[in-house]
Protein backbone atom coordinates (compact mmCIF):
# COMPACT_ATOMS: atom_id res chain seq x y z
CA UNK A 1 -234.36 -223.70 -141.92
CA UNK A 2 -230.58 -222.29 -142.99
CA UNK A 3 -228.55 -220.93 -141.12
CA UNK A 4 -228.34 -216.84 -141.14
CA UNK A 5 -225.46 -215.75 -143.57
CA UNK A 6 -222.38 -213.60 -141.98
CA UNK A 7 -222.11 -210.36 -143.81
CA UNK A 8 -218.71 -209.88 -141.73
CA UNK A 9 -215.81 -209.75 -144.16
CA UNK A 10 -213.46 -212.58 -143.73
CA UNK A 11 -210.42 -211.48 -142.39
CA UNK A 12 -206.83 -213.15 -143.66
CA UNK A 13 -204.63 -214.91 -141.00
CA UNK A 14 -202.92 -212.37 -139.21
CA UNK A 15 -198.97 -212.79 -139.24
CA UNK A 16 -198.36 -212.57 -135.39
CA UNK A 17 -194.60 -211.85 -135.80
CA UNK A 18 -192.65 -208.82 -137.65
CA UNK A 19 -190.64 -209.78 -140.93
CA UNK A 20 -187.72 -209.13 -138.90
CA UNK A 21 -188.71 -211.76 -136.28
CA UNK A 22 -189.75 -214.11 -138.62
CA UNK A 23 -186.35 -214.14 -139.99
CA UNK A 24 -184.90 -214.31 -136.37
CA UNK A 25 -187.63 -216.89 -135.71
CA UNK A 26 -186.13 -218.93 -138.56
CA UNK A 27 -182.52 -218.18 -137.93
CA UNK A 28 -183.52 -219.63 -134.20
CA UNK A 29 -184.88 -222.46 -135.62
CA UNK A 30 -181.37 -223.64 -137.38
CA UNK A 31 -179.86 -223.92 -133.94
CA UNK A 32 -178.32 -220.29 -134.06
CA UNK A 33 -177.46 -218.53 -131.11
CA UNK A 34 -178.00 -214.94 -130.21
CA UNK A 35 -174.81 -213.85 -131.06
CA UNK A 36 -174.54 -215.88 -134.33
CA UNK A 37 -177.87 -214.03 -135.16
CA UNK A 38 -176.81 -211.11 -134.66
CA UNK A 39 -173.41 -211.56 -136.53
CA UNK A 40 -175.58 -212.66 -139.39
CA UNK A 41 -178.06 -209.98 -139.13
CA UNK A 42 -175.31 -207.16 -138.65
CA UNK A 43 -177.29 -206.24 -135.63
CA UNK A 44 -176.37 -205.82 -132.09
CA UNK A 45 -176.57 -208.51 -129.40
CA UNK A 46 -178.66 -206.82 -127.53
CA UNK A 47 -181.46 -206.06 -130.58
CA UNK A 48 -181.40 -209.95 -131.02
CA UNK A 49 -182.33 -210.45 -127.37
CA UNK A 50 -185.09 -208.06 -127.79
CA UNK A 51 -186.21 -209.72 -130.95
CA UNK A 52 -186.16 -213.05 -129.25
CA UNK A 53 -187.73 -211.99 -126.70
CA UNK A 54 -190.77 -210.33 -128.50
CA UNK A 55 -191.08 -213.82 -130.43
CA UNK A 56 -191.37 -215.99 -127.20
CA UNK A 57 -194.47 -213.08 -125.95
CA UNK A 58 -196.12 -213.22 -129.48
CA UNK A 59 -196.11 -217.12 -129.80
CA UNK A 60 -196.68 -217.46 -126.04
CA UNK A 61 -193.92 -219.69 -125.84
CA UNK A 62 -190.91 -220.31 -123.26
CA UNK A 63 -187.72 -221.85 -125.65
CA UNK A 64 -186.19 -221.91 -128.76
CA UNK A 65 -187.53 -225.20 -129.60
CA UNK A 66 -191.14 -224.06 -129.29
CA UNK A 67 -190.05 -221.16 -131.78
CA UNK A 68 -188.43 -223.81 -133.95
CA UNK A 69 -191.73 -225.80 -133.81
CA UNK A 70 -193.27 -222.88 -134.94
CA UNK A 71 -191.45 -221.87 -137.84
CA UNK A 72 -191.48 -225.79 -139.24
CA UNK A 73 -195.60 -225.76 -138.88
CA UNK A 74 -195.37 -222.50 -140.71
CA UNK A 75 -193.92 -223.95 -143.37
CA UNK A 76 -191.22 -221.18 -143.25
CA UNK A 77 -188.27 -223.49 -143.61
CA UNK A 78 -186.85 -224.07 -147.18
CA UNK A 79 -184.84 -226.24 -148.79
CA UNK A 80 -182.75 -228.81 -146.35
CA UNK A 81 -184.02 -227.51 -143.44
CA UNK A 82 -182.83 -223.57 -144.01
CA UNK A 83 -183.89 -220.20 -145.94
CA UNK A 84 -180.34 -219.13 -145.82
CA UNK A 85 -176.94 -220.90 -146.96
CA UNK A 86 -174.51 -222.31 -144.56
CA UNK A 87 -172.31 -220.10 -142.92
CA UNK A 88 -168.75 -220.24 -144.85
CA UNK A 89 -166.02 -222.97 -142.93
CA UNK A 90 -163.48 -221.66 -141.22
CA UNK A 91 -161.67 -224.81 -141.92
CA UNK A 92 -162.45 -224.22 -145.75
């Protein structure tokens, strides 16, 4: 006897976090800080602490390491380990 057939549509995997927080996300997963974030953002310190914070409650996690866990079993970093090019040397 088979199995009754779902006539439910199949839904996609849900992205549980914003694009904005998934570029924080990724951004906290190449060992930035809040205020480096938000320097590279052009955003306030404050509206990186709030993104940060809404990652942690969205992943259910408690540190940046969890987040950077995350973002790696995403698949979400790119080449060398970052999405975005090295910050420019002050020491040239």
């Amino acid at each position: 006897m088979m199995a009754p057939v779902s006539t439910a549509p199949v839904r996609a995997k849900k992205q549980p976090l914003s694009a904005r927080e998934r570029e924080v996300a990724v951004l906290i997963a190449n060992g930035l800080t809040n205020r480096q974030i938000a320097a590279r953002l052009v955003i306030a310190v404050r509206t990186t602490d709030n993104h940060v914070q809404h990652i942690f409650d969205k992943l259910g996690v408690f540190s940046r390491a969890q987040v950077a866990a995350w973002v790696a079993m995403e698949g979400m970093l790119g080449h060398r380990g970052s999405v975005y090019p090295a910050l420019p040397s002050a020491m040239g």
